[in-house]
N, C-alpha and C. Protein backbone atom coordinates (compact mmCIF):
# COMPACT_ATOMS: atom_id res chain seq x y z
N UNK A 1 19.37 5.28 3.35
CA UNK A 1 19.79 4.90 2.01
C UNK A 1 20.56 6.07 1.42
N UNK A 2 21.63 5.56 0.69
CA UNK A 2 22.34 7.11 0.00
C UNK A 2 21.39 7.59 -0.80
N UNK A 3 22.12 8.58 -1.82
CA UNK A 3 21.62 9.55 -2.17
C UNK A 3 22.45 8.48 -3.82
N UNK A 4 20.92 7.74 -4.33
CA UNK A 4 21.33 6.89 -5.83
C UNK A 4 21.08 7.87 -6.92
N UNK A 5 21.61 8.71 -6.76
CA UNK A 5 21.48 9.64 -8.12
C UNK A 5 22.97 9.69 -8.35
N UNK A 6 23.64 9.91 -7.00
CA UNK A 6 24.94 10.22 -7.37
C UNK A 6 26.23 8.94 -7.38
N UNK A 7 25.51 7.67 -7.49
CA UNK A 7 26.59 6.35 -7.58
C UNK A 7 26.34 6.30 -9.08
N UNK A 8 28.18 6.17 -9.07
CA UNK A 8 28.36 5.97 -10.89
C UNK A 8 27.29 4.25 -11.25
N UNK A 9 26.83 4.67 -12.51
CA UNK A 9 26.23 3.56 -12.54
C UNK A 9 27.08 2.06 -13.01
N UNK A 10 28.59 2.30 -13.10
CA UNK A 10 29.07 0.86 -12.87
C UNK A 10 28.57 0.46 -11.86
N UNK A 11 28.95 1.28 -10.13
CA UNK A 11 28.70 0.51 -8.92
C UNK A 11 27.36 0.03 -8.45
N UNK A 12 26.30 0.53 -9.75
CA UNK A 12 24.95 0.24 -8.95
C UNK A 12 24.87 -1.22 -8.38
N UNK A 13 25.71 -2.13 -9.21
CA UNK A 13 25.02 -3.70 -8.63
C UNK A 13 25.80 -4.01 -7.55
N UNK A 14 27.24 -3.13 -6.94
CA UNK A 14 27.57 -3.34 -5.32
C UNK A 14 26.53 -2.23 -4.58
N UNK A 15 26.27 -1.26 -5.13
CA UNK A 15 25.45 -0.63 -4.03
C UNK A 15 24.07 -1.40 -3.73
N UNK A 16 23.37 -1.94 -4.81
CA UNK A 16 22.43 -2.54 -4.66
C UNK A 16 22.73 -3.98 -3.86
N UNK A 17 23.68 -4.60 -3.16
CA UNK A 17 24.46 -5.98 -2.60
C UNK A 17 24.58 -5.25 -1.06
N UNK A 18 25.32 -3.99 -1.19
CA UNK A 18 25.17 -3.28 0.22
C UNK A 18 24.38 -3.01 1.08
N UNK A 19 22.99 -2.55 -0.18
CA UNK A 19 21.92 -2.33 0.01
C UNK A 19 21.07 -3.52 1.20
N UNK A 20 21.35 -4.04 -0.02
CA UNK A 20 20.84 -5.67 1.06
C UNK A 20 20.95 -6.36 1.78
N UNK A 21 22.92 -6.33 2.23
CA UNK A 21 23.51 -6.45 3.18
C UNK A 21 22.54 -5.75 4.52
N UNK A 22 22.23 -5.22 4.24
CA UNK A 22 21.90 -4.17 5.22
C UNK A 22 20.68 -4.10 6.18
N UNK A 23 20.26 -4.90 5.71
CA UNK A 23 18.77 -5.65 6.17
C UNK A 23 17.03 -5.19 4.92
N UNK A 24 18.04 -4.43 4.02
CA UNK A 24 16.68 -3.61 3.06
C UNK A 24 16.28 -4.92 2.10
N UNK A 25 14.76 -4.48 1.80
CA UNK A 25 14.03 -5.06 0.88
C UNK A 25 14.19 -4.92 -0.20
N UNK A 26 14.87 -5.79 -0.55
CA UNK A 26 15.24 -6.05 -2.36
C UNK A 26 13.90 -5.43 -3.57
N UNK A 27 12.80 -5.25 -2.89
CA UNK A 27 11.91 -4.85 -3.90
C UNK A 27 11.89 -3.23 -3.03
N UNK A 28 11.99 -2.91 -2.36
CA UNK A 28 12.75 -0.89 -2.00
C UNK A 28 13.57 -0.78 -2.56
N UNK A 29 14.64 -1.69 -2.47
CA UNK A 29 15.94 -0.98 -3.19
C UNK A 29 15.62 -0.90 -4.70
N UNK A 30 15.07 -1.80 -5.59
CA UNK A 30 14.88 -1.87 -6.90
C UNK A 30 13.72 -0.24 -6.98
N UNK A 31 13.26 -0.40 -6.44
CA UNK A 31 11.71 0.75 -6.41
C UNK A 31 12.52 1.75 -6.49
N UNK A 32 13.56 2.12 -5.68
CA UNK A 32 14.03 3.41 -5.34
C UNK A 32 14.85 3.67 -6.63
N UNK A 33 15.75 2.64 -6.87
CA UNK A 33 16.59 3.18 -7.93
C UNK A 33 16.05 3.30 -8.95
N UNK A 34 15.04 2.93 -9.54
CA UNK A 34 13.78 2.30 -10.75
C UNK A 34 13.40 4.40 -10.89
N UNK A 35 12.55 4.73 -9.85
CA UNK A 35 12.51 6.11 -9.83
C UNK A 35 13.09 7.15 -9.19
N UNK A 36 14.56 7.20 -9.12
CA UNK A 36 15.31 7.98 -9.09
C UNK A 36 16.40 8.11 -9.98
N UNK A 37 16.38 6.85 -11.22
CA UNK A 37 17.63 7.62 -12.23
C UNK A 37 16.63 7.16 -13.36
N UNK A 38 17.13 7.51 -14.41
CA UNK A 38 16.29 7.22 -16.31
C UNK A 38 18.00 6.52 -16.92
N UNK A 39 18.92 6.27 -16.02
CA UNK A 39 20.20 5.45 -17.26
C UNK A 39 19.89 3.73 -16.36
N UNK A 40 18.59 3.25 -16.01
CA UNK A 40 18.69 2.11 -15.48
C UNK A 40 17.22 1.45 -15.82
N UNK A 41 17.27 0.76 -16.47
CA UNK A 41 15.78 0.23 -17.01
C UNK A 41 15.62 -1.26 -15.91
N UNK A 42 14.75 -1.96 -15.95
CA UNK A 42 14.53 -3.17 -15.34
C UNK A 42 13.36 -3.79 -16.24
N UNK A 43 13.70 -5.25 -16.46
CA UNK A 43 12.62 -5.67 -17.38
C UNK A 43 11.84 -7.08 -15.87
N UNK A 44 10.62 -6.77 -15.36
CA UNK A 44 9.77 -7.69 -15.00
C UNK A 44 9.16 -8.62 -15.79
C-alpha cells in the first residue's frame, strides 16, 4: 500500500478505487486511511 499521508486529498477516492482494484479489503483500506491522516473524517 502507498505511503496515504502523502496523496493530495482530492485523489483519495481514486486511490481508494486503486486500492481495491487491487484485490484489498475495502474495510483495510478505510482503516488505514481513517488512522493515518486527521483532513478525512468517515461517518459509520
Amino acid at each position: 500500500m502507498s505511503n496515504v499521508k502523502e496523496i493530495p486529498f482530492n485523489q483519495i477516492r481514486s486511490w481508494v478505487r486503486s486500492e481495491s482494484a487491487k484485490g484489498r479489503n475495502m474495510r483495510e483500506i478505510v482503516a488505514k486511511l481513517a488512522s493515518s491522516r486527521n483532513d478525512v473524517q468517515f461517518f459509520l
